[in-house]
PDB file of N, CA and C in Angstrom:
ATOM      1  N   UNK A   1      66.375 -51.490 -18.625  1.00  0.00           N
ATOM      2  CA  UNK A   1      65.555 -52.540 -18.075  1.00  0.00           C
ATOM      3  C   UNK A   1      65.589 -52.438 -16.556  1.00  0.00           C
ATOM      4  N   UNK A   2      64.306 -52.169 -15.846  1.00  0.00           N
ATOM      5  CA  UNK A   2      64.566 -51.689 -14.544  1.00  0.00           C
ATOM      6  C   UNK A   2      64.730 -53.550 -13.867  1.00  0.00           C
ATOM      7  N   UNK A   3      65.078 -53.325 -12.703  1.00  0.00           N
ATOM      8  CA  UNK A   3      65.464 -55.043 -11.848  1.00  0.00           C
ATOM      9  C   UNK A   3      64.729 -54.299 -10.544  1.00  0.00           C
ATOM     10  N   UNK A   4      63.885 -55.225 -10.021  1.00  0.00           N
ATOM     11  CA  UNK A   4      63.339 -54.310  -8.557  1.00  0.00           C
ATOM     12  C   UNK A   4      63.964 -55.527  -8.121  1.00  0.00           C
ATOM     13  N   UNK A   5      64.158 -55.886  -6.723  1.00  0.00           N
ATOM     14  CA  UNK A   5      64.714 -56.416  -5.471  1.00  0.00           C
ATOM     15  C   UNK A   5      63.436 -56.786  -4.505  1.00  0.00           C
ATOM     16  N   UNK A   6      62.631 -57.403  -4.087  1.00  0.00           N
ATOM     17  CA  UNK A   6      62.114 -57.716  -3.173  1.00  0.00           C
ATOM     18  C   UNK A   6      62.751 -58.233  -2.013  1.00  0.00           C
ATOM     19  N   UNK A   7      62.980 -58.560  -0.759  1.00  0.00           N
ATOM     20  CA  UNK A   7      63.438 -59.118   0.374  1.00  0.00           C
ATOM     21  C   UNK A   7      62.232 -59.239   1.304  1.00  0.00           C
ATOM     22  N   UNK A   8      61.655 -60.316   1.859  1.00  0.00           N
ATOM     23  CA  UNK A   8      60.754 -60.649   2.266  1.00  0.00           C
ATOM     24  C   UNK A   8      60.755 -61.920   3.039  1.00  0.00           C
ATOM     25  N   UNK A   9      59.739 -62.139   4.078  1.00  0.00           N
ATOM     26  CA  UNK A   9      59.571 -63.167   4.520  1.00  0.00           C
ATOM     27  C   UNK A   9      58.896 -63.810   3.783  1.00  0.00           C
ATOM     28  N   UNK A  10      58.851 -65.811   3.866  1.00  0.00           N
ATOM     29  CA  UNK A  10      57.862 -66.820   3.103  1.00  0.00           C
ATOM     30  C   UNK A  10      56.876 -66.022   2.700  1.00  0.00           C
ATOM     31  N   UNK A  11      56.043 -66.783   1.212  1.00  0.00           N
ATOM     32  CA  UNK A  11      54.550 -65.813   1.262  1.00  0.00           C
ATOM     33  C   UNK A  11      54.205 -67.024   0.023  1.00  0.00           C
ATOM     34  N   UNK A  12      52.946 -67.041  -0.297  1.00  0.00           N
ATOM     35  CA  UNK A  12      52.254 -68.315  -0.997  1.00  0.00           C
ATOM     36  C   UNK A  12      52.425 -68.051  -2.446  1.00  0.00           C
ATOM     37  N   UNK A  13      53.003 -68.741  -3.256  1.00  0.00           N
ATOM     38  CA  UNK A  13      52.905 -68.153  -4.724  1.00  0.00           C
ATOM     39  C   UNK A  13      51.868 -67.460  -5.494  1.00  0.00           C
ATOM     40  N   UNK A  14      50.972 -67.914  -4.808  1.00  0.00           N
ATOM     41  CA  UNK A  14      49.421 -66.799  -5.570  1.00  0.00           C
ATOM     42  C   UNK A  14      49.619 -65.441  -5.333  1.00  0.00           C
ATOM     43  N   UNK A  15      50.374 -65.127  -3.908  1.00  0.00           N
ATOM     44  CA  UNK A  15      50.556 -63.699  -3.494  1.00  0.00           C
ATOM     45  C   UNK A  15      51.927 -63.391  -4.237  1.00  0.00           C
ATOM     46  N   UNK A  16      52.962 -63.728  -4.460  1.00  0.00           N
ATOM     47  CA  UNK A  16      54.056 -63.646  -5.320  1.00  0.00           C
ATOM     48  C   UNK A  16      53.889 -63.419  -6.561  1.00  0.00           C
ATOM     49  N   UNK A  17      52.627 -64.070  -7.097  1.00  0.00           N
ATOM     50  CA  UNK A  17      52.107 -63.967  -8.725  1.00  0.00           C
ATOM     51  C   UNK A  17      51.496 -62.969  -8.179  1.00  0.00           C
ATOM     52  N   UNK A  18      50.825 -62.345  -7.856  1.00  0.00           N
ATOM     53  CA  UNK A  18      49.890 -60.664  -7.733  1.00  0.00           C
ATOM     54  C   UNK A  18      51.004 -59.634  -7.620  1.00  0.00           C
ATOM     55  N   UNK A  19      52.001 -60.127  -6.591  1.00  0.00           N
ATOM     56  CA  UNK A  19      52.845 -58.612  -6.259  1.00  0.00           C
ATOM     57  C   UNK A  19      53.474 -58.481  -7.536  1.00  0.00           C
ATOM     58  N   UNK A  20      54.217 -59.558  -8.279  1.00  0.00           N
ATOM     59  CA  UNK A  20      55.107 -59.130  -9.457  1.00  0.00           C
ATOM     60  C   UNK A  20      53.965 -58.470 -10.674  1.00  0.00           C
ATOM     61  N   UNK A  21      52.876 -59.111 -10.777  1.00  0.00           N
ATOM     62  CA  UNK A  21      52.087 -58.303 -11.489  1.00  0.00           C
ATOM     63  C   UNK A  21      51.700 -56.770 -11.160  1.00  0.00           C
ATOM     64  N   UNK A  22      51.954 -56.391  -9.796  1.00  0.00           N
ATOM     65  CA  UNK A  22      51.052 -55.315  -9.595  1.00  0.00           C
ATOM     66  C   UNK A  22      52.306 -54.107 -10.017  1.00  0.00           C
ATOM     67  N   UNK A  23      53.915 -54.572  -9.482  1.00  0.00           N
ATOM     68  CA  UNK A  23      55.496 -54.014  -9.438  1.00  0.00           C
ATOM     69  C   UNK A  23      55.212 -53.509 -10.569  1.00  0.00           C
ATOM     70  N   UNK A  24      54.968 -54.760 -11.788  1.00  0.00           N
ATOM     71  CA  UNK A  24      55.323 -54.279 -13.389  1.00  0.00           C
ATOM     72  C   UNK A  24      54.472 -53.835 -13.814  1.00  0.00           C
ATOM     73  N   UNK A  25      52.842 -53.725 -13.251  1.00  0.00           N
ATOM     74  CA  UNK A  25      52.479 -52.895 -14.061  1.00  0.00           C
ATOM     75  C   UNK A  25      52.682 -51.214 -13.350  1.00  0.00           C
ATOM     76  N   UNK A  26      53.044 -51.360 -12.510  1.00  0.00           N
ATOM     77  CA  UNK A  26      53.159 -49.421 -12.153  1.00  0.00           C
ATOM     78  C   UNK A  26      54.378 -49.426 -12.792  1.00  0.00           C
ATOM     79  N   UNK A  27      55.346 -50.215 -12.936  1.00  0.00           N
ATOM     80  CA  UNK A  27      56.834 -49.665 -13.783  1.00  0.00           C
ATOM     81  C   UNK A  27      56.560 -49.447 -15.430  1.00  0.00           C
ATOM     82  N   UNK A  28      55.379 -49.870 -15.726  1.00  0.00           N
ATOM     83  CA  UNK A  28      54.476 -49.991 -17.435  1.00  0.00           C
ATOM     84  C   UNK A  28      54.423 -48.084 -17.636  1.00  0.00           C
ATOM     85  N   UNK A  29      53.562 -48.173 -16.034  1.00  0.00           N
ATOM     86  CA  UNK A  29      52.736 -46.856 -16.175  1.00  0.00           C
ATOM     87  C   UNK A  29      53.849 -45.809 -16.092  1.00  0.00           C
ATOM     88  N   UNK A  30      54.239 -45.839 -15.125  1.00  0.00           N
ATOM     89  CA  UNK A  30      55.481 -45.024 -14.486  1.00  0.00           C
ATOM     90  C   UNK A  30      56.480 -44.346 -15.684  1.00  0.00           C
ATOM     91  N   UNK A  31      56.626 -45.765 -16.242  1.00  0.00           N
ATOM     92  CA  UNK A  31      58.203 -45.645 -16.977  1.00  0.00           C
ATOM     93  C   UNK A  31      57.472 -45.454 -18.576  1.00  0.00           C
ATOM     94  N   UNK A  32      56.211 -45.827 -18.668  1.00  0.00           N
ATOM     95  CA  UNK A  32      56.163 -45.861 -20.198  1.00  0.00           C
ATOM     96  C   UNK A  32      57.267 -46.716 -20.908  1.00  0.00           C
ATOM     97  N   UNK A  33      57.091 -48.101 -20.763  1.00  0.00           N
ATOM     98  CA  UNK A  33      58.057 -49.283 -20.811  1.00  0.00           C
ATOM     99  C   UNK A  33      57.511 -50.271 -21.327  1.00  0.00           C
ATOM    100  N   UNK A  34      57.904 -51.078 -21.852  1.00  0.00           N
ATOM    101  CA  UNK A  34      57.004 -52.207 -21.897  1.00  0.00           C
ATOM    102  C   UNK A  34      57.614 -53.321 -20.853  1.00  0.00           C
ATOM    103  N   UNK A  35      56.346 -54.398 -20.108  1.00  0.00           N
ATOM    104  CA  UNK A  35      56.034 -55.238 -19.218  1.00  0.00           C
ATOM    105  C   UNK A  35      57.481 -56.129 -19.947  1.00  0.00           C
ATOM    106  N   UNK A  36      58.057 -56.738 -21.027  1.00  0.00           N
ATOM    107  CA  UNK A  36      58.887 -57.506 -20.907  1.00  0.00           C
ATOM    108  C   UNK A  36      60.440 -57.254 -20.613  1.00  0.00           C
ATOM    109  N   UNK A  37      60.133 -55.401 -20.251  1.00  0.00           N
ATOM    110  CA  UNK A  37      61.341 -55.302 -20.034  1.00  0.00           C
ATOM    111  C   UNK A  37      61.784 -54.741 -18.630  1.00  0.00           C
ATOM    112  N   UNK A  38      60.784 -55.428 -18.116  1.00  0.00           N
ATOM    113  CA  UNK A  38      60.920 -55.302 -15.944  1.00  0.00           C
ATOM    114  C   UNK A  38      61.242 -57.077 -15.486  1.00  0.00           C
ATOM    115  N   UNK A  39      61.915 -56.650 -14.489  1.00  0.00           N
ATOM    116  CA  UNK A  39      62.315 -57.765 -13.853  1.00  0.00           C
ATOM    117  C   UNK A  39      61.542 -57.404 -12.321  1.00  0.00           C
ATOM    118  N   UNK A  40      61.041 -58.859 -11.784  1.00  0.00           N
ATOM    119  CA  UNK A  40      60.930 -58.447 -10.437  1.00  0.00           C
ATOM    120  C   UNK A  40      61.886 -59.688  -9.690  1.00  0.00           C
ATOM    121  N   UNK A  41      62.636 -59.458  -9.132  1.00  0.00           N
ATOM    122  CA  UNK A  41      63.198 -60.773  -8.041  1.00  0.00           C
ATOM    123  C   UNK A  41      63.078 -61.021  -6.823  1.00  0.00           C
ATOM    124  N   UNK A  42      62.800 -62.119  -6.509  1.00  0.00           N
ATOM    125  CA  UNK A  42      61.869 -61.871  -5.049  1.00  0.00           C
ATOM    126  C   UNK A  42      62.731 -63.174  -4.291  1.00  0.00           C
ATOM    127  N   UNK A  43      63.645 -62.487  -2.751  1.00  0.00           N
ATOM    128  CA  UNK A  43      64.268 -63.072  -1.736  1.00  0.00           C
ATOM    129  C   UNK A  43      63.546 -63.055  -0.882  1.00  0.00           C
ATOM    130  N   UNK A  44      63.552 -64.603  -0.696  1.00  0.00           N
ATOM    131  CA  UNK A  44      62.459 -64.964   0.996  1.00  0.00           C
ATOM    132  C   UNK A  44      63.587 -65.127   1.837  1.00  0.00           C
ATOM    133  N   UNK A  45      63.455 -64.214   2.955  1.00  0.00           N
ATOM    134  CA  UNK A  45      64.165 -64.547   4.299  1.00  0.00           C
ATOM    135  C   UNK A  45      63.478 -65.664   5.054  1.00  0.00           C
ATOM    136  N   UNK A  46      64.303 -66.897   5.547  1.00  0.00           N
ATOM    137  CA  UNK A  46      63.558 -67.555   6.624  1.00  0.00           C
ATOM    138  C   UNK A  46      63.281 -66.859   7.938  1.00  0.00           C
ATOM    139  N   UNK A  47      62.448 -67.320   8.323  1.00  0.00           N
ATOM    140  CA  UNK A  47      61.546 -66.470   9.686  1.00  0.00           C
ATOM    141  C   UNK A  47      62.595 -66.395  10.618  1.00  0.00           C
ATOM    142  N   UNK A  48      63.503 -67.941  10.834  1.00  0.00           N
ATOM    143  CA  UNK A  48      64.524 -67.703  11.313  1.00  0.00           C
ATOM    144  C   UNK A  48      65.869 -67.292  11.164  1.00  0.00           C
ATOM    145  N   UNK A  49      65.950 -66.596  10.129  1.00  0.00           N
ATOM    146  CA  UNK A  49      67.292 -66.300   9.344  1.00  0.00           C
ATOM    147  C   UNK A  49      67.274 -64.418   9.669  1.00  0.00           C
ATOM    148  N   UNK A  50      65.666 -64.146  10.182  1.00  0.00           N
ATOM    149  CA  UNK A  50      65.769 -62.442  10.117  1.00  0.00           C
ATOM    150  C   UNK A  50      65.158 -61.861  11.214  1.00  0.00           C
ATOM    151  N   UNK A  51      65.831 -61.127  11.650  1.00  0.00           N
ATOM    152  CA  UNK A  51      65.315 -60.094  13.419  1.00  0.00           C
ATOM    153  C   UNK A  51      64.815 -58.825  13.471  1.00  0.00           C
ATOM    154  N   UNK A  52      63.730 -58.513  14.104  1.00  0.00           N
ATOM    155  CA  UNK A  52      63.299 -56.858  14.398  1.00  0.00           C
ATOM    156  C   UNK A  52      63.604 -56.969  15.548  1.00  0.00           C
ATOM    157  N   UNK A  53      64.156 -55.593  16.058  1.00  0.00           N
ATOM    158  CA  UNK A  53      64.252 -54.856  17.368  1.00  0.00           C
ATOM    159  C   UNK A  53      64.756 -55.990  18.196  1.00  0.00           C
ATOM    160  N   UNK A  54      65.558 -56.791  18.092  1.00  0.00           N
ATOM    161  CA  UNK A  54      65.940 -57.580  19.102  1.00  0.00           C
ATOM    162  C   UNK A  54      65.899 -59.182  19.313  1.00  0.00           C
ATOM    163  N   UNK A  55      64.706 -59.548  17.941  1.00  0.00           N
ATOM    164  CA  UNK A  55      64.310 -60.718  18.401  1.00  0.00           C
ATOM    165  C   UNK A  55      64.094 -61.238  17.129  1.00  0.00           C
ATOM    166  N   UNK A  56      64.274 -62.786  16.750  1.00  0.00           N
ATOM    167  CA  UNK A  56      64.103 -63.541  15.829  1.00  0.00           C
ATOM    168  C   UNK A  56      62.491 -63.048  14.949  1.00  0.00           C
ATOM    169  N   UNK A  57      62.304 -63.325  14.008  1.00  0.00           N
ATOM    170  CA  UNK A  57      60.921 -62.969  13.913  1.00  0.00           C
ATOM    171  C   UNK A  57      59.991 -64.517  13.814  1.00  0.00           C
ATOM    172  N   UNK A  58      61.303 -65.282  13.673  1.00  0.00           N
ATOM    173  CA  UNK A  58      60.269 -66.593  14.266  1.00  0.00           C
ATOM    174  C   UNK A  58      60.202 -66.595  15.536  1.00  0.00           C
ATOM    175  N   UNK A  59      60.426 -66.371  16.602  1.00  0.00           N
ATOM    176  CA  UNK A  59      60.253 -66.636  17.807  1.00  0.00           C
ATOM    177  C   UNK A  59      59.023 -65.460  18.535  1.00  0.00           C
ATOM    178  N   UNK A  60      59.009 -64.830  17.553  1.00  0.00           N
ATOM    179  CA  UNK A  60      57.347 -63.608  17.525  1.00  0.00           C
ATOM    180  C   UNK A  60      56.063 -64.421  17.545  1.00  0.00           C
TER     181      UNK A  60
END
């Protein structure tokens, strides 16, 4: 049973419902699997909890 990991900033559940659909179905195709046996888990970083190159990415 594959487990994918997402880590990500906030994002709107409509876009959360598309990405896990789009993950499991290439792991369908990929793996020749069936869809109930993918996991997708998805960690939102707060804007202020995560930094590129130096700087908050809330303060971007």
């Amino acid at each position: 049973m594959p487990i994918v990991t997402v880590q990500q900033g906030p994002r709107t559940v409509e876009l959360k419902r598309e990405l896990v659909k789009k993950i499991t179905d290439a792991f369908v195709e990929a793996y020749e699997i069936p869809a109930e046996t993918v996991q997708v888990w998805i960690h939102e970083v707060p804007a202020d909890s995560w930094g590129a190159a130096g700087t908050l990415i809330a303060d971007k």
